[in-house]
PDB file of N, CA and C in Angstrom:
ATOM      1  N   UNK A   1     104.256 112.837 119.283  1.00  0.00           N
ATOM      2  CA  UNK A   1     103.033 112.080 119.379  1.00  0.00           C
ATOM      3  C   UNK A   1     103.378 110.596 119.450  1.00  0.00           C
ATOM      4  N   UNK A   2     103.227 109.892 120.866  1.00  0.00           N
ATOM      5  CA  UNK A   2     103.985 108.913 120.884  1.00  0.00           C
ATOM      6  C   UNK A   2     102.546 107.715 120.642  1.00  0.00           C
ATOM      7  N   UNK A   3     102.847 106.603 119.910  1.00  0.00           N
ATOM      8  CA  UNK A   3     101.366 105.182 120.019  1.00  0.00           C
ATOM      9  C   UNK A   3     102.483 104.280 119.887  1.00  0.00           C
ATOM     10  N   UNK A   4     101.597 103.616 120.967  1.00  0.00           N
ATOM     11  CA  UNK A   4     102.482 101.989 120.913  1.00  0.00           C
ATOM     12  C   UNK A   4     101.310 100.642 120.808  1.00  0.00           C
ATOM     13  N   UNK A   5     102.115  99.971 120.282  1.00  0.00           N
ATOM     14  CA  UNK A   5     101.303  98.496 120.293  1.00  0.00           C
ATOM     15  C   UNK A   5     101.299  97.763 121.362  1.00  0.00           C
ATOM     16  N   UNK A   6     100.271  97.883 122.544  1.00  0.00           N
ATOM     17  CA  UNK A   6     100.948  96.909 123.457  1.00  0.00           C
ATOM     18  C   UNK A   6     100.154  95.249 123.913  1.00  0.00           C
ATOM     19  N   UNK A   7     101.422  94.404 123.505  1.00  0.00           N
ATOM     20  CA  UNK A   7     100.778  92.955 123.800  1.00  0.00           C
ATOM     21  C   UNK A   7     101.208  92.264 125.088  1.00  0.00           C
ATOM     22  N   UNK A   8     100.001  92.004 125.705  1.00  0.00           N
ATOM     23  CA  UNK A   8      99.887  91.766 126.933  1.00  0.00           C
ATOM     24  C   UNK A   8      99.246  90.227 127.068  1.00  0.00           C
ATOM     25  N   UNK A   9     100.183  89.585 127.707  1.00  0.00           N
ATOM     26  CA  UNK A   9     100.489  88.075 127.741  1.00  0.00           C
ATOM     27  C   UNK A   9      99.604  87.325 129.772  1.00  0.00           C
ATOM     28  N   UNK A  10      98.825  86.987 129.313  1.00  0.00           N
ATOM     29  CA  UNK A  10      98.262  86.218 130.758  1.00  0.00           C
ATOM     30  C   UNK A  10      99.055  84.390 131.187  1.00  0.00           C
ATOM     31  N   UNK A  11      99.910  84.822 132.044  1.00  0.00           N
ATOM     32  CA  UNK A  11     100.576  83.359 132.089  1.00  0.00           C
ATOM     33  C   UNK A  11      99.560  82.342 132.653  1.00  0.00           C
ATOM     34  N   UNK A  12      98.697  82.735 133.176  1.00  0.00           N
ATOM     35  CA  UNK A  12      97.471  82.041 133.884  1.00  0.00           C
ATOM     36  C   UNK A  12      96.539  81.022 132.740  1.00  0.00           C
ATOM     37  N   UNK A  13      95.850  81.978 131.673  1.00  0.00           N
ATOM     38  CA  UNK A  13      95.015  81.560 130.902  1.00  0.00           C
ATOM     39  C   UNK A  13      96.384  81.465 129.597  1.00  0.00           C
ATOM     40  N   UNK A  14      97.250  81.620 129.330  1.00  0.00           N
ATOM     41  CA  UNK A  14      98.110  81.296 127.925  1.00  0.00           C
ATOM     42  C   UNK A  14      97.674  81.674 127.070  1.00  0.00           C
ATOM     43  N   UNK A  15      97.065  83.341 127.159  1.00  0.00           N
ATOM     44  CA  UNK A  15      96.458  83.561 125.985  1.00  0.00           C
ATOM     45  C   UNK A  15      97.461  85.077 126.099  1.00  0.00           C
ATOM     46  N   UNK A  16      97.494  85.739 125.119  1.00  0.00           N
ATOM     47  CA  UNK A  16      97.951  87.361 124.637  1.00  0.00           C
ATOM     48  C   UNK A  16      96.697  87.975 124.171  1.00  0.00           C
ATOM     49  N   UNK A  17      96.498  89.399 124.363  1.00  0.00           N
ATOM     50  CA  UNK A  17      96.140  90.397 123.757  1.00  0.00           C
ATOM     51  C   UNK A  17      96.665  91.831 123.368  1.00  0.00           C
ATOM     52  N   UNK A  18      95.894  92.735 122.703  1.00  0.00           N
ATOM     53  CA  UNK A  18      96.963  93.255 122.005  1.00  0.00           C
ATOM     54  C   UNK A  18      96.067  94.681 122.018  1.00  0.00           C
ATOM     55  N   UNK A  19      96.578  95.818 122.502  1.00  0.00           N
ATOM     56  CA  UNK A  19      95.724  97.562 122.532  1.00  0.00           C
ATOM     57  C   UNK A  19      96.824  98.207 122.193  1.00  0.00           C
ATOM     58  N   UNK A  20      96.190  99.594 121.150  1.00  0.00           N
ATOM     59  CA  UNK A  20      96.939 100.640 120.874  1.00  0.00           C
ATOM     60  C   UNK A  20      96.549 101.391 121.967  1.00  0.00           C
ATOM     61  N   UNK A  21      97.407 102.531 122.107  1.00  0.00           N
ATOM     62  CA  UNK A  21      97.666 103.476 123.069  1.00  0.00           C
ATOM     63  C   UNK A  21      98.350 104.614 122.542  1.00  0.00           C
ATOM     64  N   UNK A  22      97.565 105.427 122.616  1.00  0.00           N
ATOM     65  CA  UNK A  22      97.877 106.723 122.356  1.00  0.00           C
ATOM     66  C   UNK A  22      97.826 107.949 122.834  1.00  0.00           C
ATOM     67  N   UNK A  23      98.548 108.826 122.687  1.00  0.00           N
ATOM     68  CA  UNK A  23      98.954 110.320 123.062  1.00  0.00           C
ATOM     69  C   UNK A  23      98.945 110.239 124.903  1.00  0.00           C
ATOM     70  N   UNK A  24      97.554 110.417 125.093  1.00  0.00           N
ATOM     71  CA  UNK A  24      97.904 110.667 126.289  1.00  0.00           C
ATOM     72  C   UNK A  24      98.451 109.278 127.467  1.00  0.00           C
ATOM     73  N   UNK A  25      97.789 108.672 127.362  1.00  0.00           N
ATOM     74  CA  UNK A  25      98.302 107.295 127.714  1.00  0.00           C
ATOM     75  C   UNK A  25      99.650 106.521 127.579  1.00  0.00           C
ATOM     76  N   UNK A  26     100.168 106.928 126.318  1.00  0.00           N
ATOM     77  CA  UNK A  26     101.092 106.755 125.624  1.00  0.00           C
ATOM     78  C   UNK A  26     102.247 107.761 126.571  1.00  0.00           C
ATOM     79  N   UNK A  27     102.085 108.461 126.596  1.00  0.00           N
ATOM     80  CA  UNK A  27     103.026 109.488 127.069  1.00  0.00           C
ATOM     81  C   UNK A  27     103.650 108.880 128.378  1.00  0.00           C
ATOM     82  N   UNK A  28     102.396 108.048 129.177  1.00  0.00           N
ATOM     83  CA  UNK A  28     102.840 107.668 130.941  1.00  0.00           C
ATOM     84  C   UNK A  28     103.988 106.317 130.339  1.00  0.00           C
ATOM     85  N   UNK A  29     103.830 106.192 129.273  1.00  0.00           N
ATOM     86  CA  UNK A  29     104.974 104.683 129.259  1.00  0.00           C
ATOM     87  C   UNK A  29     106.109 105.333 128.844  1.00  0.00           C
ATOM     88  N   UNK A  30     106.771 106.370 128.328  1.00  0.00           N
ATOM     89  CA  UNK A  30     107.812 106.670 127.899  1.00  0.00           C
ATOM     90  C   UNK A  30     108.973 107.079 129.113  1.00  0.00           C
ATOM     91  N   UNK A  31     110.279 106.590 128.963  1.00  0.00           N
ATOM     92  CA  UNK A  31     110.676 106.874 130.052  1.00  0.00           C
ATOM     93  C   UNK A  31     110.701 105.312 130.588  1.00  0.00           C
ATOM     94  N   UNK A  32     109.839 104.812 130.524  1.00  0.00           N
ATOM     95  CA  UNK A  32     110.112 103.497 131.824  1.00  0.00           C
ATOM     96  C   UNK A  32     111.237 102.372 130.848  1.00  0.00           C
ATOM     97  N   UNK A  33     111.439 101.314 131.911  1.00  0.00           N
ATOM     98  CA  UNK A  33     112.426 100.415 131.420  1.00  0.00           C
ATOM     99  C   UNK A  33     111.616  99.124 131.135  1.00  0.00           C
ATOM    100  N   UNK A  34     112.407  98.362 130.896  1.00  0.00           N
ATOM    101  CA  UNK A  34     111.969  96.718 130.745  1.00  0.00           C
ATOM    102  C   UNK A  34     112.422  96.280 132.211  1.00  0.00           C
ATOM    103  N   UNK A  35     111.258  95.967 132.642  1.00  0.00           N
ATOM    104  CA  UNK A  35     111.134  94.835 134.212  1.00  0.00           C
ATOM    105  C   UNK A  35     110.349  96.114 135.066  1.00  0.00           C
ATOM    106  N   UNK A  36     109.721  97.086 134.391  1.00  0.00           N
ATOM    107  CA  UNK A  36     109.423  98.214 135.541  1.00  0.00           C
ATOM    108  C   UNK A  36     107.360  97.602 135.459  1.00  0.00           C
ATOM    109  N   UNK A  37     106.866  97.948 136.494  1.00  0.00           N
ATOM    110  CA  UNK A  37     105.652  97.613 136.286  1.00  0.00           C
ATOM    111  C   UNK A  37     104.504  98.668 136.466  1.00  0.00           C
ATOM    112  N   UNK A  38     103.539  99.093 135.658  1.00  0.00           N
ATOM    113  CA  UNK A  38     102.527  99.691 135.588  1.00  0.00           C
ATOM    114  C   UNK A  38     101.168  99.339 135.745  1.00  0.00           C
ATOM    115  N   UNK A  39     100.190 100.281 136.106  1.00  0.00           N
ATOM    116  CA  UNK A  39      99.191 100.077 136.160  1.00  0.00           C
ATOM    117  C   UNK A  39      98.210  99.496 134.870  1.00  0.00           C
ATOM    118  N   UNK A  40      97.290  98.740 134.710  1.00  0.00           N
ATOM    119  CA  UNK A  40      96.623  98.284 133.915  1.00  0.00           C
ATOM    120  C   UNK A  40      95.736  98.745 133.548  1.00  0.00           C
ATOM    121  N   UNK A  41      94.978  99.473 134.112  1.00  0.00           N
ATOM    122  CA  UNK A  41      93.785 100.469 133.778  1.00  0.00           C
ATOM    123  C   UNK A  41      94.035 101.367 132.359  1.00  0.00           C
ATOM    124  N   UNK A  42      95.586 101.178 132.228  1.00  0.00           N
ATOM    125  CA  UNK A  42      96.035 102.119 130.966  1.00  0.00           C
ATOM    126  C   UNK A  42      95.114 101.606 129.789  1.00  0.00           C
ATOM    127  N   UNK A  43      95.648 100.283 130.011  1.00  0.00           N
ATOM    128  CA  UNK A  43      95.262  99.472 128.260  1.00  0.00           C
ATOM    129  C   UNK A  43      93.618  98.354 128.499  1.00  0.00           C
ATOM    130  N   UNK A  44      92.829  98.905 129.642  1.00  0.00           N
ATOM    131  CA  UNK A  44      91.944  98.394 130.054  1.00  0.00           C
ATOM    132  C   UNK A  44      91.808  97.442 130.665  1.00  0.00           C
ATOM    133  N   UNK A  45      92.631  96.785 131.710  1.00  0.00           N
ATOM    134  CA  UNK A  45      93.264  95.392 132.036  1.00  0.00           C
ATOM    135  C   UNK A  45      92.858  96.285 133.889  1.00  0.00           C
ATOM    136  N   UNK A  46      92.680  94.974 134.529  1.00  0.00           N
ATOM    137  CA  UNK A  46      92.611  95.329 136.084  1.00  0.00           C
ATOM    138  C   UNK A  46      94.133  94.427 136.696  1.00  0.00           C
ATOM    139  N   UNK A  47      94.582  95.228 137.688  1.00  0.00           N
ATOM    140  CA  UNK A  47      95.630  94.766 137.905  1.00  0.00           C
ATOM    141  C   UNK A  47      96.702  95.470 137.273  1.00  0.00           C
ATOM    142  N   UNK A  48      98.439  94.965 137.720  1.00  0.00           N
ATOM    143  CA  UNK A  48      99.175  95.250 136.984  1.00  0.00           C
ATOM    144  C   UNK A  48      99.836  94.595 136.061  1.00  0.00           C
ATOM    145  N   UNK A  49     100.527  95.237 135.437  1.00  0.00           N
ATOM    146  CA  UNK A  49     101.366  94.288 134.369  1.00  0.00           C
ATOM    147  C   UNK A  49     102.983  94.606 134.055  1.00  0.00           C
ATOM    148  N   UNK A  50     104.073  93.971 133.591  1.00  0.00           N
ATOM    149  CA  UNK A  50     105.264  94.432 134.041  1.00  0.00           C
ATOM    150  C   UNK A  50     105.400  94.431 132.735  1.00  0.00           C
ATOM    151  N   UNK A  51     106.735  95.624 131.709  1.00  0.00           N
ATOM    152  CA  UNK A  51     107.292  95.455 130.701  1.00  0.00           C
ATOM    153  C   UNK A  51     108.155  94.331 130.313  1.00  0.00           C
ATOM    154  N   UNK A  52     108.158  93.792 129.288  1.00  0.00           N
ATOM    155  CA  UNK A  52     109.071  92.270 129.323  1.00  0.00           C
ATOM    156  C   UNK A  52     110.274  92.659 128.212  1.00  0.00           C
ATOM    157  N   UNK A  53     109.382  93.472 127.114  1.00  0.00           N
ATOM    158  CA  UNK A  53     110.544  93.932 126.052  1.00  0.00           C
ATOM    159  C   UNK A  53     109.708  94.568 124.566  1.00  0.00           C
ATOM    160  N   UNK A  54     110.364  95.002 123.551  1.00  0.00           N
ATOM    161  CA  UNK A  54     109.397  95.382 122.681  1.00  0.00           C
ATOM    162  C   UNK A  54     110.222  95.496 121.528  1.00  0.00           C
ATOM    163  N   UNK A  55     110.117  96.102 120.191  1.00  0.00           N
ATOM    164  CA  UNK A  55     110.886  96.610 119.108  1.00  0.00           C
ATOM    165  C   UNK A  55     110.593  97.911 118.926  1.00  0.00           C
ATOM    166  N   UNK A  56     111.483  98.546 117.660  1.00  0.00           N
ATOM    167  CA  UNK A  56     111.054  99.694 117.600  1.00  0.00           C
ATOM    168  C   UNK A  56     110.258  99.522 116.033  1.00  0.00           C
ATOM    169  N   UNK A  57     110.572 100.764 115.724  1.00  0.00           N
ATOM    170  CA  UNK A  57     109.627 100.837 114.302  1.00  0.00           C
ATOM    171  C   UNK A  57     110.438 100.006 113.150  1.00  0.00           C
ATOM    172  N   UNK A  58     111.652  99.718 112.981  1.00  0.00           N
ATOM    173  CA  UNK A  58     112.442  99.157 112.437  1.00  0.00           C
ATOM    174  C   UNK A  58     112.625  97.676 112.512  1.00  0.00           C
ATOM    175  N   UNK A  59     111.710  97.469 113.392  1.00  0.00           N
ATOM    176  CA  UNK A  59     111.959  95.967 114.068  1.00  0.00           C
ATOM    177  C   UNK A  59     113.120  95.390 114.832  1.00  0.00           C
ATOM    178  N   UNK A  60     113.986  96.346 115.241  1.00  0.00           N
ATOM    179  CA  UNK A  60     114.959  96.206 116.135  1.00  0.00           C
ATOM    180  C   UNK A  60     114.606  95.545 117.511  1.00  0.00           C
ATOM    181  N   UNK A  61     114.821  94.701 118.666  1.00  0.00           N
ATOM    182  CA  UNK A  61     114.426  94.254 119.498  1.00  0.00           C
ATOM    183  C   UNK A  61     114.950  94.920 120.918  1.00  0.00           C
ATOM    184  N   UNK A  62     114.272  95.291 121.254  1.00  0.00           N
ATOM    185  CA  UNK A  62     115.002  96.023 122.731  1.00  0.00           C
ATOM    186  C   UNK A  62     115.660  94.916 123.491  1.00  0.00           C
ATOM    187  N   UNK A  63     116.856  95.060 124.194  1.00  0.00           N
ATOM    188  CA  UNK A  63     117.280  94.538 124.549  1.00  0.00           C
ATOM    189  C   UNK A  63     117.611  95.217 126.385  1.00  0.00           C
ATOM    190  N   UNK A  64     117.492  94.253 127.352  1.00  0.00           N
ATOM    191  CA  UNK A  64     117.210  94.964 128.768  1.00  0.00           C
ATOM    192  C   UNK A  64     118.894  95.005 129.304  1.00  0.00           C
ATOM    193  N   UNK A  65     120.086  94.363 128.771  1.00  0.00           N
ATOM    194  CA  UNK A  65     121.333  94.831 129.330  1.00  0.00           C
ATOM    195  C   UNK A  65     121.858  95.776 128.620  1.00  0.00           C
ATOM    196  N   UNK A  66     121.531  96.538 127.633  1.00  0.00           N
ATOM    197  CA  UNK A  66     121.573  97.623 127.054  1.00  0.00           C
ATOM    198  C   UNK A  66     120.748  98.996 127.145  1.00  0.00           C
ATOM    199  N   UNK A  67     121.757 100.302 128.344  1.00  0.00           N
ATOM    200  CA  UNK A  67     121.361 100.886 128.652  1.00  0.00           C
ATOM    201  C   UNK A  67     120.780 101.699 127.985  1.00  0.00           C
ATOM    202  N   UNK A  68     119.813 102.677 128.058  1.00  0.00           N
ATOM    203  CA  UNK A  68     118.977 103.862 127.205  1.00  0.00           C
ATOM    204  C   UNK A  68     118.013 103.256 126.062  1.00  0.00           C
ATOM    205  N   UNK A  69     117.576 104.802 125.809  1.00  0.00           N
ATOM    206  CA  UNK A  69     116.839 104.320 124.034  1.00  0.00           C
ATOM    207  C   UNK A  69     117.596 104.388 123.131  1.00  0.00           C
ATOM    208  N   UNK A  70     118.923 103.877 122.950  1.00  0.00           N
ATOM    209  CA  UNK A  70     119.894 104.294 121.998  1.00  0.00           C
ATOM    210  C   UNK A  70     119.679 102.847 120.899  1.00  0.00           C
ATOM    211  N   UNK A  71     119.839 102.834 119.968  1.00  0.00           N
ATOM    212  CA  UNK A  71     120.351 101.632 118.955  1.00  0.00           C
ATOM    213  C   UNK A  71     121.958 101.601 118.954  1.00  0.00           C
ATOM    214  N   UNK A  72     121.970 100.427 119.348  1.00  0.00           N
ATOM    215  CA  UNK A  72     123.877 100.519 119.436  1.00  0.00           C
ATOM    216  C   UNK A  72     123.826  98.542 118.894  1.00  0.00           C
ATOM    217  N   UNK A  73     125.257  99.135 118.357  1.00  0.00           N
ATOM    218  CA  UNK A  73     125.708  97.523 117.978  1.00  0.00           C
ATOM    219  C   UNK A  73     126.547  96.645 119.225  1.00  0.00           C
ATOM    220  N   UNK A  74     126.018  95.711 119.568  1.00  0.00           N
ATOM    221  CA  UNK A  74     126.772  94.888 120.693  1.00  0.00           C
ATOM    222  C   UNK A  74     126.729  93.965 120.283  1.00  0.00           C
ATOM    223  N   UNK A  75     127.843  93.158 120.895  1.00  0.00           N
ATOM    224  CA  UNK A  75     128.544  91.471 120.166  1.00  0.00           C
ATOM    225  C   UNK A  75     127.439  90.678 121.214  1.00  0.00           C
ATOM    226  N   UNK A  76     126.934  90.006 120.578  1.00  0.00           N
ATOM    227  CA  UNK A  76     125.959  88.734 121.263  1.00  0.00           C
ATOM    228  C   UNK A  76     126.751  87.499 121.148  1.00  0.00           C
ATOM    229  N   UNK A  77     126.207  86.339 121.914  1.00  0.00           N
ATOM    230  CA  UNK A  77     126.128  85.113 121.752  1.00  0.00           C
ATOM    231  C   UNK A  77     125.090  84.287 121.905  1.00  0.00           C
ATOM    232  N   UNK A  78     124.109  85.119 122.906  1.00  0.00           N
ATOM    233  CA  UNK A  78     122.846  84.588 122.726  1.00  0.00           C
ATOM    234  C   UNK A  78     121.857  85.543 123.121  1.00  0.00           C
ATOM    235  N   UNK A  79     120.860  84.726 123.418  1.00  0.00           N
ATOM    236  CA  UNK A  79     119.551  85.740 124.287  1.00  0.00           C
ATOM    237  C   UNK A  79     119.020  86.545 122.792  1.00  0.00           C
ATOM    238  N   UNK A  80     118.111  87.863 123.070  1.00  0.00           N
ATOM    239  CA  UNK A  80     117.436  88.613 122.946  1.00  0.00           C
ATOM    240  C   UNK A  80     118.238  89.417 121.297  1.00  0.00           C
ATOM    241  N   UNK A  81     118.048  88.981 120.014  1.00  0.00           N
ATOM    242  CA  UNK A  81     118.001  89.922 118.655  1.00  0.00           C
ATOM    243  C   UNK A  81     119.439  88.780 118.212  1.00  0.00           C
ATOM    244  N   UNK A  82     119.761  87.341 118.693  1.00  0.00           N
ATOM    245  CA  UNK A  82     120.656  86.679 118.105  1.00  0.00           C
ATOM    246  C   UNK A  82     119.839  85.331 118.231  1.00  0.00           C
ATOM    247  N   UNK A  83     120.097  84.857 116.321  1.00  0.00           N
ATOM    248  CA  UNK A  83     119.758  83.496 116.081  1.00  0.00           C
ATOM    249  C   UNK A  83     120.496  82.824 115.904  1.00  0.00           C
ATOM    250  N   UNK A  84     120.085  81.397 117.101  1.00  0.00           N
ATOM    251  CA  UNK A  84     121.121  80.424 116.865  1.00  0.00           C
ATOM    252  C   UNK A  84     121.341  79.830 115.428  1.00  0.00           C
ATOM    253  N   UNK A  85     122.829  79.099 115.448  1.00  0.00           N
ATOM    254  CA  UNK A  85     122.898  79.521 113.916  1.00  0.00           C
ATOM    255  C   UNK A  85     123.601  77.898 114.042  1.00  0.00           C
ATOM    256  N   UNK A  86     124.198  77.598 113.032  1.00  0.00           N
ATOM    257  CA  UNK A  86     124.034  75.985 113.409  1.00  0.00           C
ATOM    258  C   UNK A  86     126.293  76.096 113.715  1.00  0.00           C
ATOM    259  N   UNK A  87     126.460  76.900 113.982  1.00  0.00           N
ATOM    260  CA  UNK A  87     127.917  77.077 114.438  1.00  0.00           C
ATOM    261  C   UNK A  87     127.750  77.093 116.147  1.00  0.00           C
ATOM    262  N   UNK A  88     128.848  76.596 116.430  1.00  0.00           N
ATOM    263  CA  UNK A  88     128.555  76.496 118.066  1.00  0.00           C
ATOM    264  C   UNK A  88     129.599  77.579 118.632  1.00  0.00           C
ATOM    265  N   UNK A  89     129.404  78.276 119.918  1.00  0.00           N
ATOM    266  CA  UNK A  89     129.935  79.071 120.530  1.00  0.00           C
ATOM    267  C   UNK A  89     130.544  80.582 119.475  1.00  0.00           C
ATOM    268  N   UNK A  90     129.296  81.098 118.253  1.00  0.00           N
ATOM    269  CA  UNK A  90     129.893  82.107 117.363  1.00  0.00           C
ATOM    270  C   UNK A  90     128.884  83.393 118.174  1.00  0.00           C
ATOM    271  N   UNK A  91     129.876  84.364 117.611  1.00  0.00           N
ATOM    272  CA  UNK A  91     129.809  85.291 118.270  1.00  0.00           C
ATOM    273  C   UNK A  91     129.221  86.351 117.003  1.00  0.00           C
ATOM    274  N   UNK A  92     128.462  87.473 117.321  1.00  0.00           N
ATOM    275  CA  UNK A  92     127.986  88.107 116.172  1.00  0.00           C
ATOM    276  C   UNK A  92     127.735  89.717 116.560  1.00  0.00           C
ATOM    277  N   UNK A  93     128.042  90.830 115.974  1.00  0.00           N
ATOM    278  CA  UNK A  93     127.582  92.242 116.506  1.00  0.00           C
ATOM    279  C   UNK A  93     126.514  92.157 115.364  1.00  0.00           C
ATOM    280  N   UNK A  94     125.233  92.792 116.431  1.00  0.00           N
ATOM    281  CA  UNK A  94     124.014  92.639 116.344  1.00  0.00           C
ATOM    282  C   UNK A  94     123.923  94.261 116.360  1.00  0.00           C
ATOM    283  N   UNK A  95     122.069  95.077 116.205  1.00  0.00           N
ATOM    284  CA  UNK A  95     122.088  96.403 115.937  1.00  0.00           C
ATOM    285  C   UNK A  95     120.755  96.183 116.978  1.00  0.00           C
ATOM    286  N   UNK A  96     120.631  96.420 118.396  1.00  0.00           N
ATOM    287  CA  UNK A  96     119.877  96.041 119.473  1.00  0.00           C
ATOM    288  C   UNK A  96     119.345  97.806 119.636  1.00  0.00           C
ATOM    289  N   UNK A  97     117.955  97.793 120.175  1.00  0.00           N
ATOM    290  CA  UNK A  97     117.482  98.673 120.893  1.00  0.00           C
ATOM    291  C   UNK A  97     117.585  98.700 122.729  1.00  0.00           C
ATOM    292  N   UNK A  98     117.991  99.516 123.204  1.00  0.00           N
ATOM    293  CA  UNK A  98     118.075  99.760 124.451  1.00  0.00           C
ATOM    294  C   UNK A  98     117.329  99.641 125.515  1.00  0.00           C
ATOM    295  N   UNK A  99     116.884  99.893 126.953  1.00  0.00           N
ATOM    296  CA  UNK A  99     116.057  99.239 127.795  1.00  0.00           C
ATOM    297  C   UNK A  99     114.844 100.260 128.241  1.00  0.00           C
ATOM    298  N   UNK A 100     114.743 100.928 127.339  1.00  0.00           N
ATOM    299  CA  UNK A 100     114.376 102.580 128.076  1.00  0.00           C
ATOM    300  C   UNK A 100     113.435 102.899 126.482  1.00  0.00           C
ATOM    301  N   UNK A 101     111.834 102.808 127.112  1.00  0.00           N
ATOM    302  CA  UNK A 101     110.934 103.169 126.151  1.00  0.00           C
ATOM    303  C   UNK A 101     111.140 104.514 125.936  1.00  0.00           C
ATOM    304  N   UNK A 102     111.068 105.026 124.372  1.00  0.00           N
ATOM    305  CA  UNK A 102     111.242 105.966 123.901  1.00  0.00           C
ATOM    306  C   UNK A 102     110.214 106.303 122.682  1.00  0.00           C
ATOM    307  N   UNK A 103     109.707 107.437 122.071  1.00  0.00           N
ATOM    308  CA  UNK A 103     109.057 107.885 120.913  1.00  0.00           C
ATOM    309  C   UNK A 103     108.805 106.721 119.998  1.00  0.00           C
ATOM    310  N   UNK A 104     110.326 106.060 119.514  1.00  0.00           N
ATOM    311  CA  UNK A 104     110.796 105.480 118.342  1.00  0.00           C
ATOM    312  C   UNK A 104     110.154 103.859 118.343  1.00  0.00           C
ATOM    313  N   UNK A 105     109.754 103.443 119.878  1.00  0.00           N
ATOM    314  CA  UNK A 105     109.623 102.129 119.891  1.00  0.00           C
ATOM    315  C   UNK A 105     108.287 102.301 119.323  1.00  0.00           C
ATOM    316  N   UNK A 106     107.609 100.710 118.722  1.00  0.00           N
ATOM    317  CA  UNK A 106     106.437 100.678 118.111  1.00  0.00           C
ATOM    318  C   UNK A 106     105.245  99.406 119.007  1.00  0.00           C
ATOM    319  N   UNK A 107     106.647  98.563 119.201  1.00  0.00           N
ATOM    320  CA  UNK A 107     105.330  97.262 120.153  1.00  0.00           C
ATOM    321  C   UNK A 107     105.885  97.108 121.404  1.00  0.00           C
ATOM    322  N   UNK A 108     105.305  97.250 122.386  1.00  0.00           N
ATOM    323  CA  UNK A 108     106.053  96.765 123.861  1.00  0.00           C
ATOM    324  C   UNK A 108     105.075  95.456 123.843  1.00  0.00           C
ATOM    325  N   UNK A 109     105.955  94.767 124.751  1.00  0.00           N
ATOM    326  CA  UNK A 109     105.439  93.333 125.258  1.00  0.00           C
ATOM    327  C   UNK A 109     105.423  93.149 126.487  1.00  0.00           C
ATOM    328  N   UNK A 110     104.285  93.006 127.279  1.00  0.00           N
ATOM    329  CA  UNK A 110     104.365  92.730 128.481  1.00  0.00           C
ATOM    330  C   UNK A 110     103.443  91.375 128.923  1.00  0.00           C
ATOM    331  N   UNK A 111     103.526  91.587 130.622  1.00  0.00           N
ATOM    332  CA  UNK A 111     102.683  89.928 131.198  1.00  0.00           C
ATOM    333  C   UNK A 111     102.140  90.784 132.096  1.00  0.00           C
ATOM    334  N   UNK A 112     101.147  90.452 132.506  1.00  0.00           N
ATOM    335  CA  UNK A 112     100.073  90.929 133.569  1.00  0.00           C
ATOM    336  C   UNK A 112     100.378  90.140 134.535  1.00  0.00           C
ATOM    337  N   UNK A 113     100.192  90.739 136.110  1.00  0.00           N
ATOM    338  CA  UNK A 113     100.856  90.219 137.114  1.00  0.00           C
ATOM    339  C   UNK A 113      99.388  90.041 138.341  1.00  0.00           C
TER     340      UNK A 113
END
């Protein structure tokens, strides 16, 4: 029984909103990646909207160069689940979610297109 949180960002007006989605609805997002784009009618929106990224239930951050729904540890230096830290050029293994919506995720984030 898959529900997700999904917040959906208008670059036009600079505003976000935010719909649960469930079971059946829920089901058409599983499977897709981050940068793939869907229809809007899902979460009541006209138009489409593209995945940008999300967490899971753990608050892990999906990360889009990390293949699958797997949680895996990868060495960062920047971008997406690493905070800059006041050391320059440090390197850190991080515990990232993968690019590929699955059961486990809880908020996707997207932009309407």
């Amino acid at each position: 029984m898959a529900a997700f949180k999904v917040v959906v960002s208008d670059p036009k007006t600079r505003k976000a909103s935010s719909a649960e989605v469930k079971d059946p609805q829920a089901q058409a997002l599983v499977g897709l990646k981050i940068g793939d784009e869907v229809d809007g009618t899902l979460f009541g929106l006209t138009g489409k909207i593209k995945i940008t990224g999300g967490s899971d239930k753990a608050g892990f951050p999906m990360r889009a160069d990390v293949s699958g729904g797997v949680k895996k540890y990868v060495l960062l230096t920047k971008g997406v689940g690493f905070r800059k830290g006041a050391d320059e050029g440090k390197k850190k293994r991080k515990l990232v979610r993968g690019n590929t919506v699955t059961e486990e995720i809880y908020q996707l984030n997207a932009v309407s297109l």
